[in-house]
N, C-alpha and C. Protein backbone atom coordinates (compact mmCIF):
# COMPACT_ATOMS: atom_id res chain seq x y z
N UNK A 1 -51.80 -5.39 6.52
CA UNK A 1 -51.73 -4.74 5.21
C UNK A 1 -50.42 -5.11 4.52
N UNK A 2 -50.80 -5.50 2.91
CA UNK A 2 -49.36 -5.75 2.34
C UNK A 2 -48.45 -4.46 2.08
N UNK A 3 -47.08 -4.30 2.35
CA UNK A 3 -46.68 -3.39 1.81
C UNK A 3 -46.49 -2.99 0.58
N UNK A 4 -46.06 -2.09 -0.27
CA UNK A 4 -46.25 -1.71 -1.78
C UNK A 4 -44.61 -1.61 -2.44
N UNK A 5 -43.72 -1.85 -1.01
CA UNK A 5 -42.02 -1.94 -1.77
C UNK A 5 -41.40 -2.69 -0.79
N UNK A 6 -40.26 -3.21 -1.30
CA UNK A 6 -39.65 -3.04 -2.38
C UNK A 6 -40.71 -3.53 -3.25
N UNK A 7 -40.62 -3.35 -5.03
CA UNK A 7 -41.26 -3.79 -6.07
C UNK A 7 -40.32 -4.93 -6.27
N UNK A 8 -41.22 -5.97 -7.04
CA UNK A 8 -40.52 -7.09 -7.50
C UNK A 8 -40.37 -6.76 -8.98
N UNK A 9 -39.49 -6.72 -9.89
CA UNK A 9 -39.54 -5.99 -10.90
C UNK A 9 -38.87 -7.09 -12.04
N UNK A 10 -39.47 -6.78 -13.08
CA UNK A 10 -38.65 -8.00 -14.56
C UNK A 10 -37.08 -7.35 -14.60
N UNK A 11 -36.27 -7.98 -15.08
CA UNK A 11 -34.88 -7.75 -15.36
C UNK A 11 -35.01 -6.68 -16.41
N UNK A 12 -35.83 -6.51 -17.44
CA UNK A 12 -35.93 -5.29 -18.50
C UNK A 12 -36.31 -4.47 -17.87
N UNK A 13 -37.59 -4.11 -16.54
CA UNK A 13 -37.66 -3.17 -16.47
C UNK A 13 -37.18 -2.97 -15.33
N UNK A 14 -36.91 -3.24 -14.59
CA UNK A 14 -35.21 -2.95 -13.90
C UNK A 14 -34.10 -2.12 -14.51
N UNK A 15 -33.97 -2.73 -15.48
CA UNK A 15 -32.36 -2.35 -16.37
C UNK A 15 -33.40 -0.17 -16.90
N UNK A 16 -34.46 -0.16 -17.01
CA UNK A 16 -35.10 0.36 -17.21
C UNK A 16 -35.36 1.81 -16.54
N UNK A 17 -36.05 1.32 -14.94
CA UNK A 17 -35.69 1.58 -14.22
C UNK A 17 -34.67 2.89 -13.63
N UNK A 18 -33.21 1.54 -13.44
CA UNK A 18 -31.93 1.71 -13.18
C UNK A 18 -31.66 3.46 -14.18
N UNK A 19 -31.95 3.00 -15.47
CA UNK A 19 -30.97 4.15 -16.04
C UNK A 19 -31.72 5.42 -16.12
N UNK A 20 -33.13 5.45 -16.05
CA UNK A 20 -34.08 6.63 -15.69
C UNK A 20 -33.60 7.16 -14.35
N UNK A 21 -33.42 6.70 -12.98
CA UNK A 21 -32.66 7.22 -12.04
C UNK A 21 -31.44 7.64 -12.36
N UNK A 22 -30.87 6.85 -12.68
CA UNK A 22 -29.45 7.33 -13.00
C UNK A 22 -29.19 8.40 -13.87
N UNK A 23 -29.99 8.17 -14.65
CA UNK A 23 -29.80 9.68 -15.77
C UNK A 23 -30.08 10.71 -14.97
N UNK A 24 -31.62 10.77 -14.40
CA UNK A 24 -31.90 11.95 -13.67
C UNK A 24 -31.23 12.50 -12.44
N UNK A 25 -30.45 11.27 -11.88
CA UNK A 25 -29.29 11.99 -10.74
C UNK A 25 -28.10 11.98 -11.41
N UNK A 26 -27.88 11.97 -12.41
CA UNK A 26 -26.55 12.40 -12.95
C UNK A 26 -26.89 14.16 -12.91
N UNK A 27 -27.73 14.39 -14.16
CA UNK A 27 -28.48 15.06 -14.16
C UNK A 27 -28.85 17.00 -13.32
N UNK A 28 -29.04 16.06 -12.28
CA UNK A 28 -28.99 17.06 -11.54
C UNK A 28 -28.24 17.31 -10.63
N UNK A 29 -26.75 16.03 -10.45
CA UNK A 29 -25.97 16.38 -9.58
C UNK A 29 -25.04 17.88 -11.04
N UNK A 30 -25.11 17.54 -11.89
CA UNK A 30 -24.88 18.20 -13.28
C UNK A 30 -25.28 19.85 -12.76
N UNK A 31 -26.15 19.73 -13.18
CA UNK A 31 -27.31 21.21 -12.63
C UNK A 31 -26.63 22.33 -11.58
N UNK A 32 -26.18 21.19 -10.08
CA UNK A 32 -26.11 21.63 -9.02
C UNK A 32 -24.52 22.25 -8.88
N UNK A 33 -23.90 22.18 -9.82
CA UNK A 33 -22.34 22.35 -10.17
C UNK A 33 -21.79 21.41 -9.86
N UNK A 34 -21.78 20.20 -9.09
CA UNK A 34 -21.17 19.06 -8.80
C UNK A 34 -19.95 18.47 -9.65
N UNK A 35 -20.06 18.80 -11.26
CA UNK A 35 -19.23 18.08 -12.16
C UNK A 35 -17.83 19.20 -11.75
N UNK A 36 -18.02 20.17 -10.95
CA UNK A 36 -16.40 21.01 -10.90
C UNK A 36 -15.55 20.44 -10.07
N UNK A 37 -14.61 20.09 -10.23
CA UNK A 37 -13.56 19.52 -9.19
C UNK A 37 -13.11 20.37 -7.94
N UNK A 38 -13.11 22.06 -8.64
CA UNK A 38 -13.05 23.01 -7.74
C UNK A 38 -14.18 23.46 -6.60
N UNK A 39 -15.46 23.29 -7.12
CA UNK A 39 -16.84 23.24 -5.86
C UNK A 39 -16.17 21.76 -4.92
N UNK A 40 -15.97 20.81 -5.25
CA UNK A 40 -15.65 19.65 -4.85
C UNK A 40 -15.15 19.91 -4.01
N UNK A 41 -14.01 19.99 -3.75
CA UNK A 41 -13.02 20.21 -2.95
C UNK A 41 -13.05 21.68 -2.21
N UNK A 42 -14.17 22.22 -2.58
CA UNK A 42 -13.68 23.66 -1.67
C UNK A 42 -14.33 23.54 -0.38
N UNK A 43 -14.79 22.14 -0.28
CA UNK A 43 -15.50 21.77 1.47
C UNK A 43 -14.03 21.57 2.10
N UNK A 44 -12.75 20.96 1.10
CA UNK A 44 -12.16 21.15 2.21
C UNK A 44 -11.31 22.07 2.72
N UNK A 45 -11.74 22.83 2.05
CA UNK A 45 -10.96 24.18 2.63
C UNK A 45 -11.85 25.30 3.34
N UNK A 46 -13.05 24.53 3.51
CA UNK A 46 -13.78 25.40 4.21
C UNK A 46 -14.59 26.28 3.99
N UNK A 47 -14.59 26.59 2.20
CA UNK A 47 -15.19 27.63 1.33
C UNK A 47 -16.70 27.16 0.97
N UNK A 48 -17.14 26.39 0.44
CA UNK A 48 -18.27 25.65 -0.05
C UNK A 48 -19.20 24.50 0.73
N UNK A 49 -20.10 24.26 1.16
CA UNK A 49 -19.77 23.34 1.82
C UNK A 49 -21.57 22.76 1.13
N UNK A 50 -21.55 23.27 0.36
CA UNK A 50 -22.92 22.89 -1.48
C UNK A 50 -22.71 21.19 -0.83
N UNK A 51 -21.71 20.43 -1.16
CA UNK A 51 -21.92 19.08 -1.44
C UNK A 51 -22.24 18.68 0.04
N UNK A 52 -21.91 19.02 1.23
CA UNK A 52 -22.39 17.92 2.05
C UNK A 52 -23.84 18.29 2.78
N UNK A 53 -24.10 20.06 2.37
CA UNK A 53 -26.00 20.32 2.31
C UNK A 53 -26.52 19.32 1.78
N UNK A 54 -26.04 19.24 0.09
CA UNK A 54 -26.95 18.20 -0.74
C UNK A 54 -27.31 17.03 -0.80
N UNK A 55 -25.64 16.40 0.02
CA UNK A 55 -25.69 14.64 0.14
C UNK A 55 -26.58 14.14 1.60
N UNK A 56 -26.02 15.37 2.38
CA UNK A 56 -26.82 15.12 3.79
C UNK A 56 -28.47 15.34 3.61
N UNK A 57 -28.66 16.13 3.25
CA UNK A 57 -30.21 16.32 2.62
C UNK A 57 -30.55 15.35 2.11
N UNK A 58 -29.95 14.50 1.05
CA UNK A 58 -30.77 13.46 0.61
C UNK A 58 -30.93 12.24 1.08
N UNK A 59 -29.84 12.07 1.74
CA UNK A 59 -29.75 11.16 3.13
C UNK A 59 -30.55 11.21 4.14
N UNK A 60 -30.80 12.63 4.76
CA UNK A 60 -31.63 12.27 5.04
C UNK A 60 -33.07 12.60 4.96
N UNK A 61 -33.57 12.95 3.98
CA UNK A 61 -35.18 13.03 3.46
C UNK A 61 -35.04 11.24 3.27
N UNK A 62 -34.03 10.58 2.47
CA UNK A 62 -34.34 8.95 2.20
C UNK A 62 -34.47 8.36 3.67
N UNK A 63 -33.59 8.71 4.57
CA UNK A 63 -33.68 8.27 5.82
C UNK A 63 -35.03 8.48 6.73
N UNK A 64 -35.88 9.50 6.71
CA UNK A 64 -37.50 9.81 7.33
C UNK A 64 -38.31 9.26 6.05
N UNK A 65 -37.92 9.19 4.66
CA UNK A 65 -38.73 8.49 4.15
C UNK A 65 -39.46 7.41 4.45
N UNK A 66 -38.28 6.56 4.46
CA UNK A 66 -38.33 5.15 5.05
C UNK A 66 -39.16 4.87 6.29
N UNK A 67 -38.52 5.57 7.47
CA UNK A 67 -39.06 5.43 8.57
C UNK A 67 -40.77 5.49 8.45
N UNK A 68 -40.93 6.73 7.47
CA UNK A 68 -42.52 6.89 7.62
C UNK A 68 -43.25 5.97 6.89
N UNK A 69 -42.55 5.28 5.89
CA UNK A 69 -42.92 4.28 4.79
C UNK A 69 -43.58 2.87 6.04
N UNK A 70 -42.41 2.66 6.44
CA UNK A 70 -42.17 1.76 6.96
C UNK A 70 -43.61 1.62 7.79
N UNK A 71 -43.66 3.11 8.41
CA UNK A 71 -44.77 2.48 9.84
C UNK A 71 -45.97 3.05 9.49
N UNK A 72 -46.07 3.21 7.80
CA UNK A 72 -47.69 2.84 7.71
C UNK A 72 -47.76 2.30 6.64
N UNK A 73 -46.62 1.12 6.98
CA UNK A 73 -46.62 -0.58 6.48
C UNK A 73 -46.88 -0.30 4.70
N UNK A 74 -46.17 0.78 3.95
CA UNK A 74 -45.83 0.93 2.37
C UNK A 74 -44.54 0.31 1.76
N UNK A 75 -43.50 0.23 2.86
CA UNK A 75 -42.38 0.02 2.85
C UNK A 75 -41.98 -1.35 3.66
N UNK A 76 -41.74 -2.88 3.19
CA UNK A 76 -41.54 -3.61 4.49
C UNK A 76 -39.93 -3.50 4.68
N UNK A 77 -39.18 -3.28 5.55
CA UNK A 77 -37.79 -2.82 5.55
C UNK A 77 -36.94 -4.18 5.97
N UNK A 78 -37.53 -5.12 6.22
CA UNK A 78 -37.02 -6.52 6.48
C UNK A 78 -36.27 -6.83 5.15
N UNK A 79 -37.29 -6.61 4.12
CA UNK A 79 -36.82 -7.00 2.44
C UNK A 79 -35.47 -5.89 1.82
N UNK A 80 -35.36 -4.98 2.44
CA UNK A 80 -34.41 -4.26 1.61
C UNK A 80 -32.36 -3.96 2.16
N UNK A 81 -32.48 -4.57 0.68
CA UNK A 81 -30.87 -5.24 0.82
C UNK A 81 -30.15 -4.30 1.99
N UNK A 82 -29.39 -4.97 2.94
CA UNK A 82 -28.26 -4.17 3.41
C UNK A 82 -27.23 -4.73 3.37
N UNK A 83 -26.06 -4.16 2.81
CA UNK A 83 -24.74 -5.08 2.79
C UNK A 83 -23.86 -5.11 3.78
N UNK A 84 -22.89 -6.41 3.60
CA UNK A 84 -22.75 -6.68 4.93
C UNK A 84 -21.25 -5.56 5.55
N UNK A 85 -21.05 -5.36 6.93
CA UNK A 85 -20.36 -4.90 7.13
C UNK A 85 -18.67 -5.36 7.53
N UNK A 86 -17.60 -4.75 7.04
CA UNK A 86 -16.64 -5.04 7.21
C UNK A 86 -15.52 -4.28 7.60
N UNK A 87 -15.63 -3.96 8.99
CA UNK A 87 -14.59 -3.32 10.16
C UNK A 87 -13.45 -2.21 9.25
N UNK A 88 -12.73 -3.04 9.45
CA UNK A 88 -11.27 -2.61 9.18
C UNK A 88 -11.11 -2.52 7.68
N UNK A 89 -11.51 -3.36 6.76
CA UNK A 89 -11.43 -3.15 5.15
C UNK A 89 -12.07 -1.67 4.81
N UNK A 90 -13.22 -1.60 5.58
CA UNK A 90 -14.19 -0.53 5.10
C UNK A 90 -13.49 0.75 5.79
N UNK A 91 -12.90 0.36 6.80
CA UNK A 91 -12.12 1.85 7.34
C UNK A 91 -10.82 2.70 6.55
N UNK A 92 -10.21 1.27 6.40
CA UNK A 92 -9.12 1.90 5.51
C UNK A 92 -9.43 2.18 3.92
N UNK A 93 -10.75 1.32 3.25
CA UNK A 93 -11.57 1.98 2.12
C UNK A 93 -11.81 3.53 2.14
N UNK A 94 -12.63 4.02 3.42
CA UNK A 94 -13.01 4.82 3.26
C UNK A 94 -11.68 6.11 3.10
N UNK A 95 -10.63 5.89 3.96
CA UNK A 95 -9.50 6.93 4.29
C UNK A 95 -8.76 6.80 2.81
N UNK A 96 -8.76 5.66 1.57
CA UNK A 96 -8.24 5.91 0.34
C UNK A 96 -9.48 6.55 -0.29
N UNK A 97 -10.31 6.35 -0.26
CA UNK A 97 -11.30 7.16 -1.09
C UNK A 97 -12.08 8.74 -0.51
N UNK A 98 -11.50 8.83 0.77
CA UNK A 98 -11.51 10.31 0.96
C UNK A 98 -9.64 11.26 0.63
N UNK A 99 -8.90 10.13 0.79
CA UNK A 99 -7.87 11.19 0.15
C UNK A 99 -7.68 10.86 -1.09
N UNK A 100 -8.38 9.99 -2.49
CA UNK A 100 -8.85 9.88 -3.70
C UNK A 100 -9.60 11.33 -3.89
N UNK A 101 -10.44 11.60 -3.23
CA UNK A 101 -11.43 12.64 -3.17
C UNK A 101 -10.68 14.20 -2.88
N UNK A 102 -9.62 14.37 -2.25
CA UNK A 102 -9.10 15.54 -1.79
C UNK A 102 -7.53 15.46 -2.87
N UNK A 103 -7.25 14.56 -3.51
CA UNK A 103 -6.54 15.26 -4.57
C UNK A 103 -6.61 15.13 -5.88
N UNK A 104 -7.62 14.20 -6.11
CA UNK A 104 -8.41 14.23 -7.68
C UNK A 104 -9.43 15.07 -7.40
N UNK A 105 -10.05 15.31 -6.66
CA UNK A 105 -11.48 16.33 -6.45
C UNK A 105 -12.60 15.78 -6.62
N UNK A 106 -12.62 14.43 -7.41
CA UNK A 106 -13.92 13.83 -7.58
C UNK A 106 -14.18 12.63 -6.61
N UNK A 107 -15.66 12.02 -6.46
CA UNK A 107 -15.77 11.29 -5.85
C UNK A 107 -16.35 10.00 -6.48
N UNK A 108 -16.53 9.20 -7.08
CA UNK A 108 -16.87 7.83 -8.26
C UNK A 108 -18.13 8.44 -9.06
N UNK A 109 -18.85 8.57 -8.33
CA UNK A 109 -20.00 9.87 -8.47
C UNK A 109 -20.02 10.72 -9.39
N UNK A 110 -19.75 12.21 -8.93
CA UNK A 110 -18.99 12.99 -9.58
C UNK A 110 -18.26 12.84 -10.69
N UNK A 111 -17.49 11.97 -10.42
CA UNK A 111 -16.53 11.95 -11.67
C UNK A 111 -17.35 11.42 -13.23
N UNK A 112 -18.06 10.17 -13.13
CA UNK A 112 -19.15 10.17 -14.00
C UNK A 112 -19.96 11.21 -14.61
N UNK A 113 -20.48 12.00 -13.82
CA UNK A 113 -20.50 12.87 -14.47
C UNK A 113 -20.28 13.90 -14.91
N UNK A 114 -18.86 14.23 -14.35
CA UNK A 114 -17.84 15.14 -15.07
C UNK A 114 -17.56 14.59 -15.93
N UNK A 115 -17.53 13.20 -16.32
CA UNK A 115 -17.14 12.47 -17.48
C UNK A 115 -17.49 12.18 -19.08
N UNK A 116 -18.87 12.58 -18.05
CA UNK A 116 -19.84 12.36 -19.38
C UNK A 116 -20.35 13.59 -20.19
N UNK A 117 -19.82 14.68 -19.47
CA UNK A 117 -19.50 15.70 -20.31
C UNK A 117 -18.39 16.47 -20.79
N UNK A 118 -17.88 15.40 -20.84
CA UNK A 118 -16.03 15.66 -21.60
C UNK A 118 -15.18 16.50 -20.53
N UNK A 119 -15.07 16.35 -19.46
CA UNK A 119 -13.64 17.03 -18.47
C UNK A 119 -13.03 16.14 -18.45
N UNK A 120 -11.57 16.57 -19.46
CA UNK A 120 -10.52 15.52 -18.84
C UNK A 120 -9.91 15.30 -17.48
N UNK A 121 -10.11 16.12 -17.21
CA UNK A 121 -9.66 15.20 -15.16
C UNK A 121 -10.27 14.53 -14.73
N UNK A 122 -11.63 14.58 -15.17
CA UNK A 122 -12.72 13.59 -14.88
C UNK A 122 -12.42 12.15 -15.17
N UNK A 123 -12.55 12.76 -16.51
CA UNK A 123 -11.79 11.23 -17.55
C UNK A 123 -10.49 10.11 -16.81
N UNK A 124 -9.65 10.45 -16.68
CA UNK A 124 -8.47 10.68 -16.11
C UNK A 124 -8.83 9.72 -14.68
N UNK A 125 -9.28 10.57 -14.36
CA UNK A 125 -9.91 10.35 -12.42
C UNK A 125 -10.62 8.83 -12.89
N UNK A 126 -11.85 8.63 -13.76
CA UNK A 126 -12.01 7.63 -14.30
C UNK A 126 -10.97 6.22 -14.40
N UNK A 127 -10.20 6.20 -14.98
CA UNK A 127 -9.23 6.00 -15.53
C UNK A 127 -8.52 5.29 -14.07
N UNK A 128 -8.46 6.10 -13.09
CA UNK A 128 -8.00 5.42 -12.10
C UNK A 128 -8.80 4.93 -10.89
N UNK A 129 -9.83 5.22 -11.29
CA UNK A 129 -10.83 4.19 -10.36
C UNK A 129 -10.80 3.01 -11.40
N UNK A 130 -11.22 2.62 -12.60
CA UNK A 130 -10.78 0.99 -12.83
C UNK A 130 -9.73 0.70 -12.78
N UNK A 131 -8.59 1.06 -12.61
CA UNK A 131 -6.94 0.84 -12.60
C UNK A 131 -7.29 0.24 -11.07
N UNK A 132 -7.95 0.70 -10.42
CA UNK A 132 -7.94 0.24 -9.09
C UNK A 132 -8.76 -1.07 -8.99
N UNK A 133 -9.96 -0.94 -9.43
CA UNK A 133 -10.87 -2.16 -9.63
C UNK A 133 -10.15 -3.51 -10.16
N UNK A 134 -9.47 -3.01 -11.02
CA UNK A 134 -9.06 -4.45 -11.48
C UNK A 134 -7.65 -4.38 -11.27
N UNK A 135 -6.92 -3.80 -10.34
CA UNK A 135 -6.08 -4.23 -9.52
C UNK A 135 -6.10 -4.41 -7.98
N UNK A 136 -7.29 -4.48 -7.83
CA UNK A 136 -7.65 -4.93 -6.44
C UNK A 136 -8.32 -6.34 -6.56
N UNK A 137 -8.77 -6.56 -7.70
CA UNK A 137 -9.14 -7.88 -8.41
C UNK A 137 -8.27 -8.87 -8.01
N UNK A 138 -7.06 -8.11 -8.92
CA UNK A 138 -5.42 -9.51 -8.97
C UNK A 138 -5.16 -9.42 -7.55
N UNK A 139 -5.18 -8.35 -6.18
CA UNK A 139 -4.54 -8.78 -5.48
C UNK A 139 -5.43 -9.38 -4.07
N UNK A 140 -6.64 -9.37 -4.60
CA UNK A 140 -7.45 -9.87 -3.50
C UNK A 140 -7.24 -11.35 -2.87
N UNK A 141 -6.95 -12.05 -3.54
CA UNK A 141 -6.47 -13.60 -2.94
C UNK A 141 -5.69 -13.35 -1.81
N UNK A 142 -4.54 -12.00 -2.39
CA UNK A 142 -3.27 -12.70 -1.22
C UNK A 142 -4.17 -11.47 -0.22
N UNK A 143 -5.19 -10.80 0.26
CA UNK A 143 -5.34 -10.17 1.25
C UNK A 143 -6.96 -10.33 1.42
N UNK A 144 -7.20 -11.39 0.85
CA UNK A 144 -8.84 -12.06 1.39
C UNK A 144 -8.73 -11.99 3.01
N UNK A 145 -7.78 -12.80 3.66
CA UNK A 145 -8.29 -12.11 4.78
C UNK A 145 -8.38 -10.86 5.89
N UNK A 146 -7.52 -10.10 5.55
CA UNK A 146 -8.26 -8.61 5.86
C UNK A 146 -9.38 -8.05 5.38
N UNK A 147 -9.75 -8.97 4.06
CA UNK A 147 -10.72 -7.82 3.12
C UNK A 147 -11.90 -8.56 3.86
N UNK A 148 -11.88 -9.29 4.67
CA UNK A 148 -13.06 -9.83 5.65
C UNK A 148 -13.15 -9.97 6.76
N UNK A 149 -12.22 -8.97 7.21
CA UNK A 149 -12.04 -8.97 8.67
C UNK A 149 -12.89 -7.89 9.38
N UNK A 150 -13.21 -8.06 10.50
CA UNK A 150 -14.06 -7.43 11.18
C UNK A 150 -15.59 -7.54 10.73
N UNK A 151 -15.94 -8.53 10.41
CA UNK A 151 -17.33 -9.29 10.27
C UNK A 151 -18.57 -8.82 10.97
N UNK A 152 -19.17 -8.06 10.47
CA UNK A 152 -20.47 -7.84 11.51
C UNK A 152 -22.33 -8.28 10.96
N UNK A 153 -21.66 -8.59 9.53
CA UNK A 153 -23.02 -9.10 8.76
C UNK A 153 -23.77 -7.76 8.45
N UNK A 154 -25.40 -7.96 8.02
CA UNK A 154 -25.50 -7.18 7.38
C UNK A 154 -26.23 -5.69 8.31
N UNK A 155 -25.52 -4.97 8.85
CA UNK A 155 -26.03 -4.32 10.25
C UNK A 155 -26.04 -2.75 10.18
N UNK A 156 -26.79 -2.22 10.50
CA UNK A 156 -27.49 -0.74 10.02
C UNK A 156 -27.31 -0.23 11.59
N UNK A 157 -26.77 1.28 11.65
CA UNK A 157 -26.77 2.11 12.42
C UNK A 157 -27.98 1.51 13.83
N UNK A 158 -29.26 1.78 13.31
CA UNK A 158 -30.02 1.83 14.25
C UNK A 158 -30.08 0.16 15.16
N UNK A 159 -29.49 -0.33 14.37
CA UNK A 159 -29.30 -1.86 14.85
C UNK A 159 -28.16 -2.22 15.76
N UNK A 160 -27.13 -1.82 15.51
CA UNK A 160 -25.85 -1.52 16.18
C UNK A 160 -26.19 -0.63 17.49
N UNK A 161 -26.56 0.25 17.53
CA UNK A 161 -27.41 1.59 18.91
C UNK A 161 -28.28 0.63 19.49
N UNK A 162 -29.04 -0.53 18.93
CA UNK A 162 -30.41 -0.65 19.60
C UNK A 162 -31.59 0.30 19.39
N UNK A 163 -31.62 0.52 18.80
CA UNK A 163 -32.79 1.77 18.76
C UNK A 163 -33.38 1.65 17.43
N UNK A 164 -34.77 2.11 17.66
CA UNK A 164 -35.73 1.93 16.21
C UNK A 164 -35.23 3.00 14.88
N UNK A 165 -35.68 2.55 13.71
CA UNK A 165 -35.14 2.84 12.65
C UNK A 165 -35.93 4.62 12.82
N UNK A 166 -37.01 4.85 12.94
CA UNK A 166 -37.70 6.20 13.54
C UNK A 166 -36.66 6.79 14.43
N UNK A 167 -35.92 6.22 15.41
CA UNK A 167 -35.39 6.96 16.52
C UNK A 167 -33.65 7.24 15.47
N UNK A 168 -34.03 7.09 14.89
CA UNK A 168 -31.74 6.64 14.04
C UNK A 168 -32.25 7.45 13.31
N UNK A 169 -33.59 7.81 12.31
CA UNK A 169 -33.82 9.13 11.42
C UNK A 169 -34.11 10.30 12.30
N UNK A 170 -34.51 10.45 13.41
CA UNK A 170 -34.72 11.62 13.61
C UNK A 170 -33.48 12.15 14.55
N UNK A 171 -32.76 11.72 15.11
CA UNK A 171 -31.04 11.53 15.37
C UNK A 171 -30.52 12.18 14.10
N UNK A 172 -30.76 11.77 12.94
CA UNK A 172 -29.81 11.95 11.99
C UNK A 172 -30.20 12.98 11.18
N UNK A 173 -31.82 13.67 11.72
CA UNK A 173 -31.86 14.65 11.11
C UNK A 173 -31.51 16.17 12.25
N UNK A 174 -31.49 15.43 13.35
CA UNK A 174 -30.76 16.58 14.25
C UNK A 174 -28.95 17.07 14.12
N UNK A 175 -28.60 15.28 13.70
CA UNK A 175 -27.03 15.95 12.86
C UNK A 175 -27.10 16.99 12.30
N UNK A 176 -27.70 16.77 10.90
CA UNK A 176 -27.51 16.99 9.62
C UNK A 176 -27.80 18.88 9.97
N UNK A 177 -29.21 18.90 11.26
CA UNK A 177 -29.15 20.59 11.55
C UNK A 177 -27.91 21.07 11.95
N UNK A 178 -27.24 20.20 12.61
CA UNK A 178 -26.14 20.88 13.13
C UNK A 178 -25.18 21.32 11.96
N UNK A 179 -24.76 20.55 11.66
CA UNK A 179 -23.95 20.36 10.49
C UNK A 179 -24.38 21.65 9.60
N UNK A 180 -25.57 21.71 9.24
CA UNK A 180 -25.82 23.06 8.21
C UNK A 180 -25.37 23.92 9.01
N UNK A 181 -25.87 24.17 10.40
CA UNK A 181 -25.34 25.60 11.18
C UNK A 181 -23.82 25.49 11.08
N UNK A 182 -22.94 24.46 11.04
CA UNK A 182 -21.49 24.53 11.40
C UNK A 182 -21.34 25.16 9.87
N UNK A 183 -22.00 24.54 9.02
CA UNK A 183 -21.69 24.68 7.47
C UNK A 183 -21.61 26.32 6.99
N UNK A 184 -22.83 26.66 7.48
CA UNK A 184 -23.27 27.72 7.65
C UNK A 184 -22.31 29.40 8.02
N UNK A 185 -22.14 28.78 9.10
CA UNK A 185 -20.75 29.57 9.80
C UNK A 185 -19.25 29.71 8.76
N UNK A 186 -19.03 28.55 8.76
CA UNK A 186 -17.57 28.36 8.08
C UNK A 186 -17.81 29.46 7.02
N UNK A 187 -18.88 29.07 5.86
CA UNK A 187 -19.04 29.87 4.56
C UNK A 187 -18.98 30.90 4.65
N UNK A 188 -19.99 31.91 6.18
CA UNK A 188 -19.89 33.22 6.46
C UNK A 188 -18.50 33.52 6.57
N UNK A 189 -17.83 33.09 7.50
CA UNK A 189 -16.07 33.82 7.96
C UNK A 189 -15.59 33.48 6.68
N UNK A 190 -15.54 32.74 5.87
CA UNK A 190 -14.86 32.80 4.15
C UNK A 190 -15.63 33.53 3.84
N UNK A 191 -16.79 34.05 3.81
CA UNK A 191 -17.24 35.65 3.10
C UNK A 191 -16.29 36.73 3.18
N UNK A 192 -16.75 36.52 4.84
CA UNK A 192 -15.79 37.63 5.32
C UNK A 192 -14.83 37.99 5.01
N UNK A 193 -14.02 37.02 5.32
CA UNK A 193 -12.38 37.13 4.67
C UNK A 193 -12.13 37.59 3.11
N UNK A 194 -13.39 36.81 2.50
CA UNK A 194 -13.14 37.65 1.39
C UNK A 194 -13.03 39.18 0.74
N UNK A 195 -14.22 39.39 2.11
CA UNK A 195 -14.40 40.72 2.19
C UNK A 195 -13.65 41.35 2.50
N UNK A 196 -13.23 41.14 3.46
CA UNK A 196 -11.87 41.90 3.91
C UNK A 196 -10.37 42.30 3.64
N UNK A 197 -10.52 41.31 2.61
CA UNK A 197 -8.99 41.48 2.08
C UNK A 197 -8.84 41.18 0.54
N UNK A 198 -9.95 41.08 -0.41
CA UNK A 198 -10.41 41.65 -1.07
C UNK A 198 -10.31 40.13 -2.16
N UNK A 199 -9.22 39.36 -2.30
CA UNK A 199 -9.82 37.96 -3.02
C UNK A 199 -9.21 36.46 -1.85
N UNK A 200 -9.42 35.93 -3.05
CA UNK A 200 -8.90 34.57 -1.94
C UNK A 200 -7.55 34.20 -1.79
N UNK A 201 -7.12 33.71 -0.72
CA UNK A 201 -5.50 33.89 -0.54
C UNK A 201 -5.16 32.09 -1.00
């Protein structure tokens, strides 16, 4: 049986596409309070923990999507892009863009669309994610080779484990339970505390 995705799609309706998703997850990351810098950041203090229910949730419903797509052959997963991986660039990426995230409050994400409805910190926060883009531009020559170090090509969780893409979603939806119960907890004892001593310290 042929599969039915990825779609092969014209460049117009692509571009098409593209901004119908995008609008609608702007959208509703909008909806969900996401555009506050203060919900943002109150995961890390232990108060809120809204954004990583929502991101983990959609992670992984896309993650059993797939899997189920996949194995009654709707989805061929050979065809869909994975980019390649890079060790050490991507580690120390991630540790500037999680403490990007813990003192601007936004995350590239987020900030878009805090942006696009006029918050200047948003704006701002904006502002220094291309300051970064195109100064990581000028200095990429002299540190091309770190920014390619640790080479692993283009390699997905369940590939790295050995284990089928079915066995890496349902793994990852036993995290994600945990994680709500830990989530879960934290929010209660910040009730509490609130309760108890009557606002937030």
């Amino acid at each position: 049986m042929n599969s039915l995705f990825p779609l092969t799609l014209s460049t117009g309706a692509f571009i098409v596409a593209a901004l119908t998703l995008g609008f609608f997850f702007g959208f509703w990351l909008e909806r969900a309070g996401f555009s506050s810098s203060l919900k943002l950041t109150a995961q890390f203090f232990f108060k809120d923990w809204g954004v990583l229910k929502v991101m983990f949730s959609a992670i992984v419903v896309a993650c059993l999507g797939l899997a189920w797509l996949s194995l009654l052959g709707i989805v061929d997963m050979s065809q869909i892009y994975v980019p390649d991986a890079y060790i050490w660039p991507q580690l120390l990426g991630g540790l500037l863009l999680g403490t990007g995230f813990i003192l601007g409050g936004y995350c590239p994400g987020t900030a878009v669309v805090a942006g696009a409805i006029g918050k200047l910190d948003a704006l701002f926060f904006l502002g220094g994610i291309f300051a970064g883009i195109f100064g990581f531009a000028i200095i990429e020559p002299s540190i091309h080779n770190f920014n390619v170090s640790g080479a692993l090509g283009p390699l997905t969780l369940p590939q790295w484990l050995n284990i089928s893409h079915g066995a890496g979603a349902f793994a990852l939806a036993v995290i994600a339970l945990g994680a709500f119960w830990a989530a879960e907890m934290s929010e209660g004892k910040w009730q509490l505390f609130k309760k108890t001593y009557g606002k937030e310290q």
